[in-house]
N, C-alpha and C. Protein backbone atom coordinates (compact mmCIF):
# COMPACT_ATOMS: atom_id res chain seq x y z
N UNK A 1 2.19 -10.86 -3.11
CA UNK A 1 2.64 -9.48 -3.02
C UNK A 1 2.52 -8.95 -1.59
N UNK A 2 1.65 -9.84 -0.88
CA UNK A 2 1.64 -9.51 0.66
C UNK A 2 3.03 -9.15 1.07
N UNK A 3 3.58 -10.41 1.50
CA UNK A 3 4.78 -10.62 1.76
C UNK A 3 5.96 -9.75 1.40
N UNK A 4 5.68 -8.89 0.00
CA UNK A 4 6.81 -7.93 -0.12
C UNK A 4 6.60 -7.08 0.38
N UNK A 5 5.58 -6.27 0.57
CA UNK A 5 4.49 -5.13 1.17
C UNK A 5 4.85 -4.77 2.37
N UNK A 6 4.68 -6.18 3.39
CA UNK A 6 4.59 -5.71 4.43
C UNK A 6 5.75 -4.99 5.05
N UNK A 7 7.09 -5.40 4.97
CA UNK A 7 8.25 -4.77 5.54
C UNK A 7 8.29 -3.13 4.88
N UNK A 8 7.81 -3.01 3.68
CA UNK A 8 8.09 -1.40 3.20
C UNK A 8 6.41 -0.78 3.89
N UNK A 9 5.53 -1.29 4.23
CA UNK A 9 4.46 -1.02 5.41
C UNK A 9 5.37 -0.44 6.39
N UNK A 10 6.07 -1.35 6.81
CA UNK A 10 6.62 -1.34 8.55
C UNK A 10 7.68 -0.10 8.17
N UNK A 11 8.21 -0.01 7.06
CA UNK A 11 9.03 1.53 7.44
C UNK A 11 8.35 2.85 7.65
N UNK A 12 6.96 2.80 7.24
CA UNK A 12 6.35 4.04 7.80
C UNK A 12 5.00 4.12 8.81
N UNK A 13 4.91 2.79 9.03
CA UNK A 13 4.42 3.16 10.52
C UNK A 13 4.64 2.01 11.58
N UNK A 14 4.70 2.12 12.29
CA UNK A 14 5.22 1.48 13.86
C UNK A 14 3.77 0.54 14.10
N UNK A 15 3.90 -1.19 13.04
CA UNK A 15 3.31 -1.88 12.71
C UNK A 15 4.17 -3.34 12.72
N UNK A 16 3.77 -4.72 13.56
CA UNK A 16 4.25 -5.78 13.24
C UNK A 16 4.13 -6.21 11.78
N UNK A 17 4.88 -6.79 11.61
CA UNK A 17 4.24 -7.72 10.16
C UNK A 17 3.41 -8.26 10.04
N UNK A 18 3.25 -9.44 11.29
CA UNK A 18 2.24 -10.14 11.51
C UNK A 18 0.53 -9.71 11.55
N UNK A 19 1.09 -8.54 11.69
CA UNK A 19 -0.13 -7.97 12.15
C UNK A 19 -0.98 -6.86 10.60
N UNK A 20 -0.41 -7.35 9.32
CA UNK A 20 -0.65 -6.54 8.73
C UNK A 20 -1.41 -7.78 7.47
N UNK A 21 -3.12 -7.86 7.20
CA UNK A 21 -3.59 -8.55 6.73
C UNK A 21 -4.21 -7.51 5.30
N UNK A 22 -4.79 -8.68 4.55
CA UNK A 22 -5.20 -7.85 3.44
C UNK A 22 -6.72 -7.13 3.65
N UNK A 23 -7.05 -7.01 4.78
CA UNK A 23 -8.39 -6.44 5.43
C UNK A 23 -7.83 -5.35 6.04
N UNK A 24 -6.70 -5.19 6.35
CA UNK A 24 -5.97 -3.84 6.88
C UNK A 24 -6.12 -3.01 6.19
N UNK A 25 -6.91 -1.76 7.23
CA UNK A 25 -7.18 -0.54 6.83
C UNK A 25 -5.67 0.77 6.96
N UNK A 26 -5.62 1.64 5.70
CA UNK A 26 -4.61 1.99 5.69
C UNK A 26 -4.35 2.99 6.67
N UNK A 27 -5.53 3.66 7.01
CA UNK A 27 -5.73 5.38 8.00
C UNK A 27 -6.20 3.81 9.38
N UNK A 28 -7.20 3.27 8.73
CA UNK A 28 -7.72 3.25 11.05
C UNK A 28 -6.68 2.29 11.16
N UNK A 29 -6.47 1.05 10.39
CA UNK A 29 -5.61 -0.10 11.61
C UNK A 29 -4.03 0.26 11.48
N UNK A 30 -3.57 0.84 10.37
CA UNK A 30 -2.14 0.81 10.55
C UNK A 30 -1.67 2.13 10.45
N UNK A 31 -2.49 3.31 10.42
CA UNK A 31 -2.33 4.61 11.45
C UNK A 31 -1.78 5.01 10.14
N UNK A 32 -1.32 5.48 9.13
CA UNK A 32 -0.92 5.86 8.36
C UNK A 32 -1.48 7.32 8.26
N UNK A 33 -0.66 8.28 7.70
CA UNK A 33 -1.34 9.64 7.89
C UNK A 33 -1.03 9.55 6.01
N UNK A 34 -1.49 11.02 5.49
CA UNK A 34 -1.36 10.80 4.15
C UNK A 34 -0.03 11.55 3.47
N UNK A 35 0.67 11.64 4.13
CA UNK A 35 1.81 12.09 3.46
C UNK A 35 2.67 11.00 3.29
N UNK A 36 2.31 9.96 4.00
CA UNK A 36 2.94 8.77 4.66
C UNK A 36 2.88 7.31 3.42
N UNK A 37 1.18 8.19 3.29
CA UNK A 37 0.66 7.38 2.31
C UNK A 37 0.98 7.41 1.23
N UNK A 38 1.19 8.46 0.81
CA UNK A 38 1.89 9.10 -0.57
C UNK A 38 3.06 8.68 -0.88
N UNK A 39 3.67 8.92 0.06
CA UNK A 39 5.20 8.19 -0.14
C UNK A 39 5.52 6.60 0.06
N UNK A 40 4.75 6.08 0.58
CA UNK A 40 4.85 4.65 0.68
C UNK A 40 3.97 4.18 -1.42
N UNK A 41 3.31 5.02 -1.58
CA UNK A 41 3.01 4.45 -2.86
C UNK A 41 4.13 4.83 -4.06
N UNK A 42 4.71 6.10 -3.59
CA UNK A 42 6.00 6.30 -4.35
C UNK A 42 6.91 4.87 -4.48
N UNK A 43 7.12 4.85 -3.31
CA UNK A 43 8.14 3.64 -3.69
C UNK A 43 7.37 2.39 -3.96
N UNK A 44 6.52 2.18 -3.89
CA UNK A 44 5.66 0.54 -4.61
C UNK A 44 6.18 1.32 -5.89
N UNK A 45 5.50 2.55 -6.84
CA UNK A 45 5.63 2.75 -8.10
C UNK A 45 7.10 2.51 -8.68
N UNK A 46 7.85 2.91 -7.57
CA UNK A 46 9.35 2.91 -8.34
C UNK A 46 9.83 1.05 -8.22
N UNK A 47 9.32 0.37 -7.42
CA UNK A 47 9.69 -0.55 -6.97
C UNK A 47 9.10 -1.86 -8.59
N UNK A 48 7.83 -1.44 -8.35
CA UNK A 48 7.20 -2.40 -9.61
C UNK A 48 7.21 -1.82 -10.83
N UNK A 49 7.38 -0.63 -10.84
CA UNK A 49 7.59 0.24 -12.45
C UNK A 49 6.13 0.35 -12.69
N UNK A 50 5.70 1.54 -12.02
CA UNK A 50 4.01 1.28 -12.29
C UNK A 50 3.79 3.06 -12.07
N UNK A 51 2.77 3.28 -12.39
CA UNK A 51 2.18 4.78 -12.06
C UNK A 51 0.90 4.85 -11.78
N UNK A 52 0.46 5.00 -10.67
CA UNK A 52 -0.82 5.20 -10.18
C UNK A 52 -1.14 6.55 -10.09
N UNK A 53 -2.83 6.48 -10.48
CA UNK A 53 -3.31 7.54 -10.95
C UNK A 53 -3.79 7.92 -9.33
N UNK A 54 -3.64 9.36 -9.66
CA UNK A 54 -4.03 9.46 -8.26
C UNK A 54 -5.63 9.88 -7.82
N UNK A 55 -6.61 9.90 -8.83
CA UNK A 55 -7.96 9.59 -8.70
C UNK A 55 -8.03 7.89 -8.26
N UNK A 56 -7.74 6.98 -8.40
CA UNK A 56 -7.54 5.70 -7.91
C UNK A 56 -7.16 5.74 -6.97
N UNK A 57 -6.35 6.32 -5.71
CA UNK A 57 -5.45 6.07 -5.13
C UNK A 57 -6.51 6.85 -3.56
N UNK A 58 -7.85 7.24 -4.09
CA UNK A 58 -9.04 7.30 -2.89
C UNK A 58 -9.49 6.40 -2.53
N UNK A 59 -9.49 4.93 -3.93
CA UNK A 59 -9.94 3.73 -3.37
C UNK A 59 -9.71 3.26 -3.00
N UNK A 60 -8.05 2.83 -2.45
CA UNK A 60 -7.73 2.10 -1.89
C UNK A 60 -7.56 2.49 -0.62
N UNK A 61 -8.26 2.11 0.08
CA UNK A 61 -8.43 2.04 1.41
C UNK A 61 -7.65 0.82 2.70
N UNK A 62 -7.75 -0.07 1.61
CA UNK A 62 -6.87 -1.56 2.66
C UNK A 62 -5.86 -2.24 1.64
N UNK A 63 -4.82 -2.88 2.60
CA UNK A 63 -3.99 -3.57 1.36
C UNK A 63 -4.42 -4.53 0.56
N UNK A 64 -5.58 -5.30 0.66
CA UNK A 64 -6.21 -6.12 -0.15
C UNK A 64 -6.29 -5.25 -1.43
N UNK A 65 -6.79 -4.04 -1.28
CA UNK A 65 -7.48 -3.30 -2.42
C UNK A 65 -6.01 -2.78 -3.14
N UNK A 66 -4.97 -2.06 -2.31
CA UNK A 66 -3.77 -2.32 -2.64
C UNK A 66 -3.36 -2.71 -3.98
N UNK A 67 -3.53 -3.95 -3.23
CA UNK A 67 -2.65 -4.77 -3.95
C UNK A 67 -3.37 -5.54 -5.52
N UNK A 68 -4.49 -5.56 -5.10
CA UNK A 68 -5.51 -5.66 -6.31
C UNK A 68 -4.80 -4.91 -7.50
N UNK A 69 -5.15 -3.56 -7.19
CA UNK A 69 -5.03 -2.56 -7.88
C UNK A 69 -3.84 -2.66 -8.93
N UNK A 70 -2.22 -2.88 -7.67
CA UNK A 70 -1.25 -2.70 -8.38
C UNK A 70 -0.84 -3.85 -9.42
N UNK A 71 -1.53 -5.01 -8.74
CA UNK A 71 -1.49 -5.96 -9.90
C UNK A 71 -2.12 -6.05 -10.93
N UNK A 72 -3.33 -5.30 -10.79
CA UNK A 72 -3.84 -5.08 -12.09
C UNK A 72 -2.69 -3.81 -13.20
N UNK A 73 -2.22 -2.91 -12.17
CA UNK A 73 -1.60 -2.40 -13.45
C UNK A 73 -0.34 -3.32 -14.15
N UNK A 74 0.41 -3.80 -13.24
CA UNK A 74 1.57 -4.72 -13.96
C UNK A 74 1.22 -5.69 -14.61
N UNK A 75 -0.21 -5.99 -14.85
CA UNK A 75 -0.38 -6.62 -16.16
C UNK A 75 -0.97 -6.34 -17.12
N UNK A 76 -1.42 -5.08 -17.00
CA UNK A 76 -1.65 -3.81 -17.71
C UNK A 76 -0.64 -3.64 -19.08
């Protein structure tokens, strides 16, 4: 799920691909502000058919946790 991630990453902030690991922090390493953030999880939700709660959505802090998360709901 890395791999799909990262290019819809790179449309909202001015981030290589390469440069975007699952230890990547969403506010310090890839600068993300939270409106930014919000909307980049919009489209994961519309993208995988998922709804994240948004009490959850404090924990994730890096895309590791991310992505954890969203895979846990799609097999939910």
């Amino acid at each position: 799920m890395l791999e799909q991630l990262k290019p819809i990453i790179c449309e909202y902030v001015e981030v290589e691909p390469e440069d975007i690991t699952l230890e990547s922090r969403f506010i310090e390493d890839l600068h993300f502000n939270s409106y930014d953030f919000m909307s980049f999880l919009g489209e994961i939700e519309e993208m995988l058919e998922v709804t994240v709660d948004e009490q959850d959505v404090l924990e994730l802090d890096t895309v590791g946790k991310a992505i954890a998360y969203l895979e846990g709901l799609k097999g939910a």
